[in-house]
N, C-alpha and C. Protein backbone atom coordinates (compact mmCIF):
# COMPACT_ATOMS: atom_id res chain seq x y z
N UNK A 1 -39.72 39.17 -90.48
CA UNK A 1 -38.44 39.52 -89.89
C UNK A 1 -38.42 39.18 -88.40
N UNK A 2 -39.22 39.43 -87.60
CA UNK A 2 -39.05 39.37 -86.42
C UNK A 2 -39.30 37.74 -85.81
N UNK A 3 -40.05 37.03 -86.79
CA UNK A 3 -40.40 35.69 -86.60
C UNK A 3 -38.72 35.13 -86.76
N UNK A 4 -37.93 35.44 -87.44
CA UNK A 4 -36.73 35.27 -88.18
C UNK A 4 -35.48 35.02 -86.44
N UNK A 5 -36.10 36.57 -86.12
CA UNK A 5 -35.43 36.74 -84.66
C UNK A 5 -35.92 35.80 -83.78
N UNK A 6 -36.87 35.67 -83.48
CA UNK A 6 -37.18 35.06 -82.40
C UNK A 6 -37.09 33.28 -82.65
N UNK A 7 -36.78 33.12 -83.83
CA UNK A 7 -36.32 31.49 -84.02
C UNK A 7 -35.17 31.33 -83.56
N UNK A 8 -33.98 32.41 -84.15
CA UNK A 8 -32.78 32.26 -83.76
C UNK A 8 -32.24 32.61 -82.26
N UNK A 9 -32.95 33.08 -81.62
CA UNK A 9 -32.70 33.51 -80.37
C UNK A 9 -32.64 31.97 -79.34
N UNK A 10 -33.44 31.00 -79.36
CA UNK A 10 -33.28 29.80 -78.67
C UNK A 10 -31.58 29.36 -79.38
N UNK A 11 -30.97 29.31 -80.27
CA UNK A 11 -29.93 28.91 -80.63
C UNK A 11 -28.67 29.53 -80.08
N UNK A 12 -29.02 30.76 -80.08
CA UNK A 12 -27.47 31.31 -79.91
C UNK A 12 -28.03 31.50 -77.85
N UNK A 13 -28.67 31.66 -77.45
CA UNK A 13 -28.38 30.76 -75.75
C UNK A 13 -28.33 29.70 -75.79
N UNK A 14 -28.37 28.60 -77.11
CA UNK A 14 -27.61 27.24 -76.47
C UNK A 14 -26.23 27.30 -76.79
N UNK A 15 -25.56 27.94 -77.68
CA UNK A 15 -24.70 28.18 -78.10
C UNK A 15 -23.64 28.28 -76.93
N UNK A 16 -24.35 29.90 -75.58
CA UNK A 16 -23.36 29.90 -74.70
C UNK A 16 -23.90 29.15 -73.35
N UNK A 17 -24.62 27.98 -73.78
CA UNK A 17 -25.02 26.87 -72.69
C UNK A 17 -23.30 26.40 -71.87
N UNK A 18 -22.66 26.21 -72.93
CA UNK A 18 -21.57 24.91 -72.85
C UNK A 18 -20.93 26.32 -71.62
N UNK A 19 -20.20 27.45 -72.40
CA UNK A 19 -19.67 28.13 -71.61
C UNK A 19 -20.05 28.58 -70.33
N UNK A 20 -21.31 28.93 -69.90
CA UNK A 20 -21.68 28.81 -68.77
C UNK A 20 -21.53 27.64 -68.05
N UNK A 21 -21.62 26.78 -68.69
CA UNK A 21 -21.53 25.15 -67.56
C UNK A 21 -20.10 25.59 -67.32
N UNK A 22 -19.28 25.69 -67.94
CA UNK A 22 -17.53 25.44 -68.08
C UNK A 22 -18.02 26.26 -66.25
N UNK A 23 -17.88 27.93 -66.80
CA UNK A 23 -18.00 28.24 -65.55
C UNK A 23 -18.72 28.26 -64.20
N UNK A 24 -19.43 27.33 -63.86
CA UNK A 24 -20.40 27.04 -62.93
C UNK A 24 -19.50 25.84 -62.78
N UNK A 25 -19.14 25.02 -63.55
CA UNK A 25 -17.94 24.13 -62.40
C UNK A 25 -16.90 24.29 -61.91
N UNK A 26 -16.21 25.18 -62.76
CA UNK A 26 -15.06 25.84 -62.08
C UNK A 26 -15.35 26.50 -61.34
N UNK A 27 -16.06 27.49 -60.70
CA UNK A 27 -17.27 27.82 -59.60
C UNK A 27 -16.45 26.80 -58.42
N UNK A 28 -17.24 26.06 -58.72
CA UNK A 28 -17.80 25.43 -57.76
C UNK A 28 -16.75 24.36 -57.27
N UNK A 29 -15.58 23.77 -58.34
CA UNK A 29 -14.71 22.91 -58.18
C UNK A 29 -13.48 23.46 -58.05
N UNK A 30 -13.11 24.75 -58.13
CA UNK A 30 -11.46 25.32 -57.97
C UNK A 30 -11.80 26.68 -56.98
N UNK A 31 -12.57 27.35 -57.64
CA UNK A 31 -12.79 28.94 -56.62
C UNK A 31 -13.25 28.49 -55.34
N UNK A 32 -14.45 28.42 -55.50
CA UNK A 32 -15.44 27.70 -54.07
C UNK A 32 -14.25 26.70 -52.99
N UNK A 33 -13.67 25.69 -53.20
CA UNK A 33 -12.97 24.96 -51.99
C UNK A 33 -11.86 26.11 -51.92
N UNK A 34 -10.81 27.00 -52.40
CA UNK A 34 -9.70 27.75 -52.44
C UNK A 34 -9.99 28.73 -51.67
N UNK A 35 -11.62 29.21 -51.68
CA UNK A 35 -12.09 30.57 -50.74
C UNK A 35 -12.16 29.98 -49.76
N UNK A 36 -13.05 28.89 -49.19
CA UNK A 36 -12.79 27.87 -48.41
C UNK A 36 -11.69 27.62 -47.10
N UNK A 37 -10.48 26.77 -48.08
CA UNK A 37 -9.38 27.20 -47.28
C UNK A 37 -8.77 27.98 -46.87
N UNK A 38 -9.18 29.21 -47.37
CA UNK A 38 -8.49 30.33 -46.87
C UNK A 38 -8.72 30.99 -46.20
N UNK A 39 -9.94 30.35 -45.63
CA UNK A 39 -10.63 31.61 -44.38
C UNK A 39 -10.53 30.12 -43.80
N UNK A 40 -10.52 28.76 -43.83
CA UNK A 40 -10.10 28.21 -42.54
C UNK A 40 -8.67 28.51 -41.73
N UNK A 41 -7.76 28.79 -42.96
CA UNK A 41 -6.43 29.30 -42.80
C UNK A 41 -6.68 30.21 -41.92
N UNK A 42 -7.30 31.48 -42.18
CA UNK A 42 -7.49 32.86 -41.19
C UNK A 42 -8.18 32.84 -40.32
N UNK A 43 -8.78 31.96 -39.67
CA UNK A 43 -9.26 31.25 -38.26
C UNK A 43 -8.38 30.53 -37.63
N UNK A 44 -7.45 29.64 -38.12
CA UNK A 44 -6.44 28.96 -37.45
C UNK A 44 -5.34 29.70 -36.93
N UNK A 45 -5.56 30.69 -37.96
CA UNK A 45 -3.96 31.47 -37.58
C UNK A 45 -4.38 32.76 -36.27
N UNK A 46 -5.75 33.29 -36.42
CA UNK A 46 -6.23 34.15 -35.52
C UNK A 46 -6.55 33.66 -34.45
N UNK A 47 -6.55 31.92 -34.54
CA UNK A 47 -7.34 31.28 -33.06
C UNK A 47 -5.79 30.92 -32.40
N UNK A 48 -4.83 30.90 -32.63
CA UNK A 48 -3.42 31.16 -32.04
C UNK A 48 -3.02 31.22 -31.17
N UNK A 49 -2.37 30.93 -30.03
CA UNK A 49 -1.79 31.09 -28.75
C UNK A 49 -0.44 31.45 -28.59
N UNK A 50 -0.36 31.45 -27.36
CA UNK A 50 1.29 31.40 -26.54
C UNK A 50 1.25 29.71 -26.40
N UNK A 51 2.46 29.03 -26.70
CA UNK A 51 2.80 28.15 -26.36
C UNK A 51 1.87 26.82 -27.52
N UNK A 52 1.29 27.58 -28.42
CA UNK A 52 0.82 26.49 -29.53
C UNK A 52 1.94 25.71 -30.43
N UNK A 53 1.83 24.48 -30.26
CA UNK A 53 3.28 23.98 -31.22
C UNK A 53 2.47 24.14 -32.52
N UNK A 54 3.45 24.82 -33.44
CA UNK A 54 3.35 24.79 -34.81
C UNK A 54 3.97 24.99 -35.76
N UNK A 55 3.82 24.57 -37.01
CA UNK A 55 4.85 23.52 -37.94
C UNK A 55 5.13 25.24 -39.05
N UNK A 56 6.14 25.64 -39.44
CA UNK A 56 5.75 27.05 -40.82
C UNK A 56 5.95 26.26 -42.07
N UNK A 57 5.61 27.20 -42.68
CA UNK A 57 5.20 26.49 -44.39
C UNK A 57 7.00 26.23 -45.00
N UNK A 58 7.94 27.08 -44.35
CA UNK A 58 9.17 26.38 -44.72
C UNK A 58 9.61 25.03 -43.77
N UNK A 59 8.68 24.39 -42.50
CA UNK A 59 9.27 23.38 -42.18
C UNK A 59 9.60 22.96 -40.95
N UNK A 60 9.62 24.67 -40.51
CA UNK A 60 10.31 24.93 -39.38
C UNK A 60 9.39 24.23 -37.79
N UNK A 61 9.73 23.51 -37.13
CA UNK A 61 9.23 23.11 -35.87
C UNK A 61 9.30 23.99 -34.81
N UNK A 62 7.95 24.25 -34.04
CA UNK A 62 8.50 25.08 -33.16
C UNK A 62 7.06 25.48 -32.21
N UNK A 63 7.07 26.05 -30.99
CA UNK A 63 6.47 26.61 -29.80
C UNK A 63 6.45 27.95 -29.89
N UNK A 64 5.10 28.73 -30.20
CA UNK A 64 4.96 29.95 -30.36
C UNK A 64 5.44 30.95 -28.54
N UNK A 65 6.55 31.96 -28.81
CA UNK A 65 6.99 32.12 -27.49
C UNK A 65 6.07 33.70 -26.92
N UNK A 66 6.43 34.14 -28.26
CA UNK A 66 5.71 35.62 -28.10
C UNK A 66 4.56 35.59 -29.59
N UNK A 67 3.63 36.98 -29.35
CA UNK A 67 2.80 37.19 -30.56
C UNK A 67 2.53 38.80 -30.81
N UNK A 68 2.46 39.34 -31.73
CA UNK A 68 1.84 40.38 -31.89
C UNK A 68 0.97 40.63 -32.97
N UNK A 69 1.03 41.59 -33.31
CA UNK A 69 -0.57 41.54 -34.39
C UNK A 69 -0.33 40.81 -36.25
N UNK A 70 1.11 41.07 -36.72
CA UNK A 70 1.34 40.32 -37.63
C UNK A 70 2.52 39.51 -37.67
N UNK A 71 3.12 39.27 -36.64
CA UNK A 71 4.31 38.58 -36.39
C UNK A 71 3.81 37.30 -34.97
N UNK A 72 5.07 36.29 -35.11
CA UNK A 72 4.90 35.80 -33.80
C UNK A 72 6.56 35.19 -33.37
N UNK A 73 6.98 34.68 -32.28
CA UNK A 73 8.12 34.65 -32.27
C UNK A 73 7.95 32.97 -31.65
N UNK A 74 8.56 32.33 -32.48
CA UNK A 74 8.63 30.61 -32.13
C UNK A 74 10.12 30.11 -31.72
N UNK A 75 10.08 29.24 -30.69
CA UNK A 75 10.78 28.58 -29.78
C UNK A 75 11.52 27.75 -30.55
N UNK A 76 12.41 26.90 -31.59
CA UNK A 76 12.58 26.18 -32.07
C UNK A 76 13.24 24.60 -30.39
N UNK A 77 12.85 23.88 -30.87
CA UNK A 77 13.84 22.74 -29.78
C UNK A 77 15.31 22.93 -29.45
N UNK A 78 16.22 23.75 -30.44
CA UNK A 78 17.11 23.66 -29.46
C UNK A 78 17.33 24.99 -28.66
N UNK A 79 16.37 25.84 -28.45
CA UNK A 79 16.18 26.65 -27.58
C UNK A 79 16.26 28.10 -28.54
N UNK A 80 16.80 27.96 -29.72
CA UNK A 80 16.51 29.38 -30.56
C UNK A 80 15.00 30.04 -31.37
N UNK A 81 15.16 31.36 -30.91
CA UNK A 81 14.07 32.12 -31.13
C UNK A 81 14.14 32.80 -32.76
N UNK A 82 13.25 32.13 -33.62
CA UNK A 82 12.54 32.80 -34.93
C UNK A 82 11.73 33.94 -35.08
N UNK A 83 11.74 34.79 -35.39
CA UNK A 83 10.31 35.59 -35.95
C UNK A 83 9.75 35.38 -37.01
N UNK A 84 8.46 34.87 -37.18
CA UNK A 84 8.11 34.56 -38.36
C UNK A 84 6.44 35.48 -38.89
N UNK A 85 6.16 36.04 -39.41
CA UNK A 85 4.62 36.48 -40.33
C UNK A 85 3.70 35.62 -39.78
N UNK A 86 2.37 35.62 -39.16
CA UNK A 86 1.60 34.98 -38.88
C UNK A 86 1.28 34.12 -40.39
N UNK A 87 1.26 34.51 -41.97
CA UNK A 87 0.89 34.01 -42.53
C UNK A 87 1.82 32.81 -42.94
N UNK A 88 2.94 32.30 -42.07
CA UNK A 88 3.68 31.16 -42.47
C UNK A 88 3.43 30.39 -41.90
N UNK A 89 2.40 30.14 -41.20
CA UNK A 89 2.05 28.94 -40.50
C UNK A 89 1.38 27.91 -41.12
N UNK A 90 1.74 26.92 -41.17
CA UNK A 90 1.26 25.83 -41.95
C UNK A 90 -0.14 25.31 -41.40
N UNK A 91 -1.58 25.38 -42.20
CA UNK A 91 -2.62 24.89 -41.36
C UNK A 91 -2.76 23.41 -41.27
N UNK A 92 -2.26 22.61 -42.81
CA UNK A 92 -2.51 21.29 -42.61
C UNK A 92 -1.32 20.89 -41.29
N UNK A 93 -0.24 20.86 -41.83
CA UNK A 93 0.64 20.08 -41.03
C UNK A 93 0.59 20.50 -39.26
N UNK A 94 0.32 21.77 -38.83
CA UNK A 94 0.60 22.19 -37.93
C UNK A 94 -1.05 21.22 -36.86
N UNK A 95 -2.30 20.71 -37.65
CA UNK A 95 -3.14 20.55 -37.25
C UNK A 95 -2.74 18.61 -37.35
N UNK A 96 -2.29 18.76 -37.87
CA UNK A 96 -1.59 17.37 -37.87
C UNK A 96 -1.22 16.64 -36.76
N UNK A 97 0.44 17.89 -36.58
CA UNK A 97 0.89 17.64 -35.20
C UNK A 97 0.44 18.11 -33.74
N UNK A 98 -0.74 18.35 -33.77
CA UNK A 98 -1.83 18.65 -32.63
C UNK A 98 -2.82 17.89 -32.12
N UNK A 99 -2.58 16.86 -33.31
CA UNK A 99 -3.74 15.91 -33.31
C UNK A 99 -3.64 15.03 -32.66
């Protein structure tokens, strides 16, 4: 009996070989870069200024005028003032137009 067990035991861990791989690339190919960007996101947005031009995720162009701890208030060009969530700031595009 126990010889019985211990044959079948190499089989059924290859069995959940495949499923572990599945998840060790998704790991590593969707979670891993997504955690990633999102704490480069929360460095960009915390490294922030007065007077940083930057782009929001709806589009909006603009010169940060004022800031406070979860808000900031942007300049648009023709001289009108937005309040927008620190989290609408766009990191690609805004690093774009800085560049």
């Amino acid at each position: 009996m126990l010889n019985f067990i211990l044959l079948q035991l190499p089989s059924n861990i290859m069995s959940f070989l495949p499923m572990i791989l599945i998840v060790v690339v998704f790991y590593f190919f969707m979670i891993r870069p997504q955690m990633k960007k999102a704490k480069d996101h929360k460095k960009f947005v915390a490294d922030l200024k007065k007077g940083d031009k930057i782009i929001t995720t709806a589009g909006i162009h603009g010169k940060i005028a004022d800031m406070n701890e979860t808000t900031f208030l942007i300049e648009t060009e023709g001289g009108g003032k937005i309040r927008f969530d620190r989290s609408a700031v766009s990191l690609d595009a805004s690093k774009a137009l800085n560049a």
